[in-house]
Protein backbone atom coordinates (compact mmCIF):
# COMPACT_ATOMS: atom_id res chain seq x y z
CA UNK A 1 -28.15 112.07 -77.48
CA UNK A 2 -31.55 110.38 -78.98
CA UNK A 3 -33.76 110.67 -76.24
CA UNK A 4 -31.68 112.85 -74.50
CA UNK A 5 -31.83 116.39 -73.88
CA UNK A 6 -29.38 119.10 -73.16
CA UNK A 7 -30.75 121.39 -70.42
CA UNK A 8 -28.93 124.86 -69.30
CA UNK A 9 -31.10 127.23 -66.98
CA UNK A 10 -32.88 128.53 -69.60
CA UNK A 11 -33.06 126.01 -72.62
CA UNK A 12 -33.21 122.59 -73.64
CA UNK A 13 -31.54 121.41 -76.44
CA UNK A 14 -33.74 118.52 -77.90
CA UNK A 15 -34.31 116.50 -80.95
CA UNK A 16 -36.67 117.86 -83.61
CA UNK A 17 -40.15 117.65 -83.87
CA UNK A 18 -42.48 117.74 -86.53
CA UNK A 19 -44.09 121.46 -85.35
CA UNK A 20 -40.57 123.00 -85.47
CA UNK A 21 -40.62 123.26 -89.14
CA UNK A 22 -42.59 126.14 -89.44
CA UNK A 23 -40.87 128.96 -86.78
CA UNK A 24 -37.60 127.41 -88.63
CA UNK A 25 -38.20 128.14 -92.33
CA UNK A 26 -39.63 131.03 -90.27
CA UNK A 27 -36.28 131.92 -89.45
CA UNK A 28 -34.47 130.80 -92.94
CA UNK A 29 -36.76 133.35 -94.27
CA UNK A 30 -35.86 136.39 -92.74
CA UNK A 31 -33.40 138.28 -94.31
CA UNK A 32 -31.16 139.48 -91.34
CA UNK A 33 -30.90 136.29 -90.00
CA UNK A 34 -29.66 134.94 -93.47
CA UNK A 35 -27.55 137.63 -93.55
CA UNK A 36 -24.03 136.02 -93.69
CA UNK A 37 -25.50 132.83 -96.25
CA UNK A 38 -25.62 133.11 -99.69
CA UNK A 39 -29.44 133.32 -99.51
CA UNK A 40 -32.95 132.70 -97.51
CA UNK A 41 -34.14 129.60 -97.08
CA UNK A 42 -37.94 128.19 -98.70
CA UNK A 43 -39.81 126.26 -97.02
CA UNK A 44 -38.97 123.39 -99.31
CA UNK A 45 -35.21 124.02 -98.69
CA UNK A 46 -35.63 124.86 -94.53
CA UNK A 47 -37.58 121.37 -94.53
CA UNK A 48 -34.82 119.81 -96.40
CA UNK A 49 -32.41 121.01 -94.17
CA UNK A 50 -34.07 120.01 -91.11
CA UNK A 51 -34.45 116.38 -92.63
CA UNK A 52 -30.64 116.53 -93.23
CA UNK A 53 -29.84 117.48 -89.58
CA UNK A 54 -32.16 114.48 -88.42
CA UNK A 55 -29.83 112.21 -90.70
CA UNK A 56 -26.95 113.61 -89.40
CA UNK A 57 -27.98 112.91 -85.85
CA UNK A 58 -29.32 109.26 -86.48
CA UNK A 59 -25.82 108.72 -87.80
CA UNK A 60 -23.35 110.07 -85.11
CA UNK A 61 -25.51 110.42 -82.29
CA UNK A 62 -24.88 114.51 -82.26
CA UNK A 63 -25.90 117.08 -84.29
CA UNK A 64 -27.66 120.41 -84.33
CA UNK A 65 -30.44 119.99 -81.99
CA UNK A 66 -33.52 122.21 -81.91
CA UNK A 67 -33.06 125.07 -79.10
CA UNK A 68 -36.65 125.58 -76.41
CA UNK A 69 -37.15 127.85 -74.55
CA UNK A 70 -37.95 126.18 -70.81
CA UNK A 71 -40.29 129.72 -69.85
CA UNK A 72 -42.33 128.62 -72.82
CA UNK A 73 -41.65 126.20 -74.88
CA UNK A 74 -40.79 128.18 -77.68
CA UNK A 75 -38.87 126.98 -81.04
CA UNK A 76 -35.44 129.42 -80.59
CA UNK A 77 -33.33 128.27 -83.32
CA UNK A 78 -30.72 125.22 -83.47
CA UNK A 79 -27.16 124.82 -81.94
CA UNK A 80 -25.24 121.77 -81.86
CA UNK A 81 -22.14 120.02 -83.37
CA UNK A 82 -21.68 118.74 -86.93
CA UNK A 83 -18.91 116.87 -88.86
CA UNK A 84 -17.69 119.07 -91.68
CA UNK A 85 -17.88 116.91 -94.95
CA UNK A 86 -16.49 118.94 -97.75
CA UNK A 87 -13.13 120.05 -98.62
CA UNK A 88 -11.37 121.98 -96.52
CA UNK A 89 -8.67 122.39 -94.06
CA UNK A 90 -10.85 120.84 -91.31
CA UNK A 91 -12.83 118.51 -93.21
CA UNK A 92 -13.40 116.21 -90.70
CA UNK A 93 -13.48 117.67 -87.70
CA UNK A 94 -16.43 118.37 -85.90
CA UNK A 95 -17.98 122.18 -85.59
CA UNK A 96 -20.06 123.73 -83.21
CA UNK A 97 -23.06 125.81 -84.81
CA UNK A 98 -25.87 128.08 -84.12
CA UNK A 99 -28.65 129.87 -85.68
CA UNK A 100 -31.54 131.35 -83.79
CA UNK A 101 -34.64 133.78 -84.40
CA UNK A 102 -33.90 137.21 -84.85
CA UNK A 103 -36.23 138.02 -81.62
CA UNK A 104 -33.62 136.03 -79.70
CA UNK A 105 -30.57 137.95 -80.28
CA UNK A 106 -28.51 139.67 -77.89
CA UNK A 107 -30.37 137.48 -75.09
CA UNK A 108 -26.90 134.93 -74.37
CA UNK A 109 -28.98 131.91 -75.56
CA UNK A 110 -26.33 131.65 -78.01
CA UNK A 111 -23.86 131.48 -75.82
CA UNK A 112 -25.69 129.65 -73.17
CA UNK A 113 -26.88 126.58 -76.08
CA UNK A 114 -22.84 126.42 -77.25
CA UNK A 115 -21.92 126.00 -74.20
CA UNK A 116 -23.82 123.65 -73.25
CA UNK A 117 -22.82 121.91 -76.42
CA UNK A 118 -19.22 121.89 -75.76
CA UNK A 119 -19.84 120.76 -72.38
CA UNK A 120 -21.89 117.96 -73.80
CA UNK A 121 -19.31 117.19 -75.86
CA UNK A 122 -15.93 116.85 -73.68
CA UNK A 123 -18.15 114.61 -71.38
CA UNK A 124 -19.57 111.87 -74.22
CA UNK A 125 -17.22 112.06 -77.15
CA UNK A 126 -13.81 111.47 -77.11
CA UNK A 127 -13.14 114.83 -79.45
CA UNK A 128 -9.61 116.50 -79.53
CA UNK A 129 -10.71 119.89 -80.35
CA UNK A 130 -13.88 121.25 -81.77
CA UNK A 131 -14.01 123.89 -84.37
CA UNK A 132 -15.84 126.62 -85.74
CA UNK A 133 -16.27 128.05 -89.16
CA UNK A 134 -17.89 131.39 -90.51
CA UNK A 135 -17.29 134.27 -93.33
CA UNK A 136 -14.85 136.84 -92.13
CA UNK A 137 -17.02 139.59 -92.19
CA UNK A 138 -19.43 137.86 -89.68
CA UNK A 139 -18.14 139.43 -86.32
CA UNK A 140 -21.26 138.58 -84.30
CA UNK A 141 -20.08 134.97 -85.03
CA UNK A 142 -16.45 135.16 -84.27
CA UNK A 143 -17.23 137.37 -81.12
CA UNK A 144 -19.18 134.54 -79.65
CA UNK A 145 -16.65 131.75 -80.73
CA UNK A 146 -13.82 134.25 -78.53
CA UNK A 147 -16.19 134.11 -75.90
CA UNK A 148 -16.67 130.29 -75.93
CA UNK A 149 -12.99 130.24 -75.30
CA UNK A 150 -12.01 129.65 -78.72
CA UNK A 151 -9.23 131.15 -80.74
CA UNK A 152 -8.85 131.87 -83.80
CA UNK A 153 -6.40 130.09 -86.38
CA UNK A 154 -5.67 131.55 -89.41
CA UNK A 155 -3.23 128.81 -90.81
CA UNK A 156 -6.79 127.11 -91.07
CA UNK A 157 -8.90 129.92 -92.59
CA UNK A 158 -10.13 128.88 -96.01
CA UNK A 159 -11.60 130.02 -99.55
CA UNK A 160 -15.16 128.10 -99.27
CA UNK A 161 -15.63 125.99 -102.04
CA UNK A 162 -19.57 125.99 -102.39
CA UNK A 163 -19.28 129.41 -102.31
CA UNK A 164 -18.71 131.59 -105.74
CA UNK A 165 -15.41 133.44 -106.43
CA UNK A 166 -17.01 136.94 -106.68
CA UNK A 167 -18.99 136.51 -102.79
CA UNK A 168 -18.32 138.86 -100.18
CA UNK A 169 -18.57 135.46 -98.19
CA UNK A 170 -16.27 132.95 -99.58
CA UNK A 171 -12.93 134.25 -97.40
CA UNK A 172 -13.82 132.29 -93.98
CA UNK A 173 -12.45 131.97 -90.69
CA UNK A 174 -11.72 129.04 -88.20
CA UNK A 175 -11.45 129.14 -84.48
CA UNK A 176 -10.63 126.22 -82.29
CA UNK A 177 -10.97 125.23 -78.62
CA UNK A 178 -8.65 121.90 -77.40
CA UNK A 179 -10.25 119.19 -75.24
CA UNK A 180 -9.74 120.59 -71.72
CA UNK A 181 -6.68 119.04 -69.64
């Protein structure tokens, strides 16, 4: 997608750009939005993070792109797909991901962006299925992953490893969706 954007009626997914940096460690920051990580973000680590996503991009040609608002032009959030690179039943496989600003929430930009991103995908990759990952107790996830069409697989659900023993977070969940006939 370098170059390219994503564009739904309301968003365009986009490459990164220098100014995003601050509404996203911004966003790393607050507390509710973290609420299902281990911990916030600093602006050291949201900037790191952002310069990982650009790698990961450069590299496939996908990744999480930054989420604008067309009405605008505002910095939402990400959403996008990423190869999962540690151990785990799906290492591998590609996920679909979001995060966006608390003020955004309960708007369907979520599920408008994944969308979007799935459609993306079926048309310019050659993916079987895409997955998604997040801790069990994170229904506001999973909800959105049912209504993407995906379903949910527990021979795939997993104890994450970067995660310690004692976390309220470590017991995830994996849905699925199957490249469309």
């Amino acid at each position: 997608m370098s170059g390219t954007a994503i564009e739904t009626q309301r968003l365009i997914l986009r490459n990164w750009r220098f100014e995003d940096r601050w509404p996203f460690a911004e966003m790393n920051g607050d507390p509710e939005v973290m609420r299902y990580f281990p911990s916030t973000l600093t602006r050291d680590e949201s900037d790191a993070l952002v310069g990982r996503i650009g790698q990961h991009l450069a590299r496939h040609g996908f990744g999480l792109w930054a989420v604008e608002r067309k009405e605008d032009r505002q910095f939402l959030g990400f959403c996008g797909l990423a190869r999962i690179e540690f151990a785990c039943p799906i290492e591998g496989d590609v996920e679909i991901g979001w995060r966006l600003a608390r003020h955004c929430w309960r708007q369907g930009y979520a599920l408008e962006a994944a969308s979007a991103c799935l459609e993306w995908a079926w048309a310019h990759r050659d993916f079987q299925r895409i997955v998604s990952m997040t801790a069990d107790i994170n229904e506001p996830s999973w909800s959105l992953m049912r209504k993407l069409g995906m379903e949910h697989r527990p021979e795939l659900d997993f104890l994450h490893p970067r995660l310690a023993d004692d976390s309220p977070l470590k017991p995830h969940v994996v849905y699925v969706v199957d490249r469309p006939a």
